[in-house]
Protein backbone atom coordinates (compact mmCIF):
# COMPACT_ATOMS: atom_id res chain seq x y z
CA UNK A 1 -129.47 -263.26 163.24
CA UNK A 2 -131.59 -261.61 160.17
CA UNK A 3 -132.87 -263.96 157.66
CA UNK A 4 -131.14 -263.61 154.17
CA UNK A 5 -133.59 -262.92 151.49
CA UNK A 6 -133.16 -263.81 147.90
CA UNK A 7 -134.76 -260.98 145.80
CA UNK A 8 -137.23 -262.00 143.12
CA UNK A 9 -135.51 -262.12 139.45
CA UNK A 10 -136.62 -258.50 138.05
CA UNK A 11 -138.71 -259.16 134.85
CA UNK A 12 -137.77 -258.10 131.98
CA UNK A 13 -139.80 -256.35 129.92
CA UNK A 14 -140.13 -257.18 125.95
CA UNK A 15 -138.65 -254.75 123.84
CA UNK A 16 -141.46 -253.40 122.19
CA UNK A 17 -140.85 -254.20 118.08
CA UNK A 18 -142.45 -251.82 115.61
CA UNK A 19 -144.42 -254.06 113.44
CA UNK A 20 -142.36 -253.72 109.70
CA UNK A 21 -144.56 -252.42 106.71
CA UNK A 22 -144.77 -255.25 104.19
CA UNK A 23 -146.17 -254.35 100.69
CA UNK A 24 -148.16 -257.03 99.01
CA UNK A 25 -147.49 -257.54 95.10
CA UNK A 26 -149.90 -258.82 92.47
CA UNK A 27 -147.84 -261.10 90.32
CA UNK A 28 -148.04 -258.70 87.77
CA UNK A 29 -145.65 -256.11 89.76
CA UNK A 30 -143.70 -258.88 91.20
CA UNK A 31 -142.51 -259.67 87.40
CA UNK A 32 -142.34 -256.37 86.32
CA UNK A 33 -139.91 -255.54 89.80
CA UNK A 34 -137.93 -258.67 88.60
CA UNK A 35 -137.53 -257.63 85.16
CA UNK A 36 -135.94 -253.97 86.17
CA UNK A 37 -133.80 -255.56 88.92
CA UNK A 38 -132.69 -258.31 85.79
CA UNK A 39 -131.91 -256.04 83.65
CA UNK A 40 -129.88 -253.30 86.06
CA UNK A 41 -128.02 -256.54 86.58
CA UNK A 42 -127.28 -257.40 82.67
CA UNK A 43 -126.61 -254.27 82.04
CA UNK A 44 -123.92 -253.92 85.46
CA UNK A 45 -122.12 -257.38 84.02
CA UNK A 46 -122.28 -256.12 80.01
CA UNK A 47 -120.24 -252.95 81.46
CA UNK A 48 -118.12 -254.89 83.77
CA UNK A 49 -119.05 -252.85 86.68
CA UNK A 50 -120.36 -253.77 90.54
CA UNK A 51 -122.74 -253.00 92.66
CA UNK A 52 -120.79 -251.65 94.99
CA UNK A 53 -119.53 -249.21 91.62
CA UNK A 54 -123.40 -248.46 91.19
CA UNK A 55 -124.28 -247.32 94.69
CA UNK A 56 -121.06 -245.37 95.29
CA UNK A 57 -121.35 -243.31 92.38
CA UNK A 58 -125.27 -242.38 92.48
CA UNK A 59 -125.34 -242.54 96.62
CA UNK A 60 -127.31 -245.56 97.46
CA UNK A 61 -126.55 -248.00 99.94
CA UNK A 62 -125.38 -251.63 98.50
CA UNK A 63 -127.72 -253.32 100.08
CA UNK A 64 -130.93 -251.47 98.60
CA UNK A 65 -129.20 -251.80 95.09
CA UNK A 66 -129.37 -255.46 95.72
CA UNK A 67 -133.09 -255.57 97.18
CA UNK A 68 -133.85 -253.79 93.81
CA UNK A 69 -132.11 -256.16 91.71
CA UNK A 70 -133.38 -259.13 92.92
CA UNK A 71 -136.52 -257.92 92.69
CA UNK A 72 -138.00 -257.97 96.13
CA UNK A 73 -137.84 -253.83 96.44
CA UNK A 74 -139.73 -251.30 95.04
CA UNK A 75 -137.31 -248.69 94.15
CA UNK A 76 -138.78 -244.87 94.78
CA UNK A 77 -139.13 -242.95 91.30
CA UNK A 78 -135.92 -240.75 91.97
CA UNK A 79 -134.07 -243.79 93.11
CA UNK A 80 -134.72 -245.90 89.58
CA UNK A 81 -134.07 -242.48 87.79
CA UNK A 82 -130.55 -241.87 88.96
CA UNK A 83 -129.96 -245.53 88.66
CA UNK A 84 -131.14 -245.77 85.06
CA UNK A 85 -129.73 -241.80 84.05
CA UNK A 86 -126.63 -241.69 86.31
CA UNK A 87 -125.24 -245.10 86.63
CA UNK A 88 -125.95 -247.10 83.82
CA UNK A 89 -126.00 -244.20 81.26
CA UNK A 90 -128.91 -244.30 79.22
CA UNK A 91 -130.27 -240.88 77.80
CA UNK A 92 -133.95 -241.10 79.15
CA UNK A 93 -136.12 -243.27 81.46
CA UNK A 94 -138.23 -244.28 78.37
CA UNK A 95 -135.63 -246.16 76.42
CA UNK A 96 -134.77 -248.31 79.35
CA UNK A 97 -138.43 -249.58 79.92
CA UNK A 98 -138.32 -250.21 76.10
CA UNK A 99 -135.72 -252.62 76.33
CA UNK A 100 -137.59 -254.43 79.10
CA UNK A 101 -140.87 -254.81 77.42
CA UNK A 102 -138.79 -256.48 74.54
């Protein structure tokens, strides 16, 4: 009668993981991300408006409107613009940045 062999467990490979780009802030830009993200947020609760509100009507995802607000995201130029124009209404990038300096 023929010996019944128990096949070796197959190994499994590890999934190979794509190593994730991390930036590295000076505290400088990590305040000045904060302060944008702080005031996107004032300004969303002064209107009475979400997030959700926010990134349906300019076309970003929720969850990168929330990165950006708390400050942990550096939003791309065109991104911040059609927040700042679009959403919240203000006339020109300039006066925006003036109210966070103050």
């Amino acid at each position: 009668m023929p010996e019944l062999k128990v096949k070796p467990k197959a190994r499994r490979t590890p999934k190979r993981k794509e190593p994730q780009r991390e930036y590295v802030f000076t505290s400088s830009e990590r305040q000045a991300l904060k302060r944008i993200g702080l005031r996107i947020h004032k300004i969303l609760y002064e209107q009475g408006k979400s997030v959700e509100w926010l990134g349906f009507k300019i076309g970003v995802a929720r969850s990168a409107l929330n990165e950006i607000i708390a400050g942990r995201s550096n939003p791309k130029f065109l991104t911040l613009r059609a927040i700042v124009l679009d959403g919240l209404g203000y006339k020109n990038l300039n006066q925006f940045f003036r109210e966070i300096e103050e």
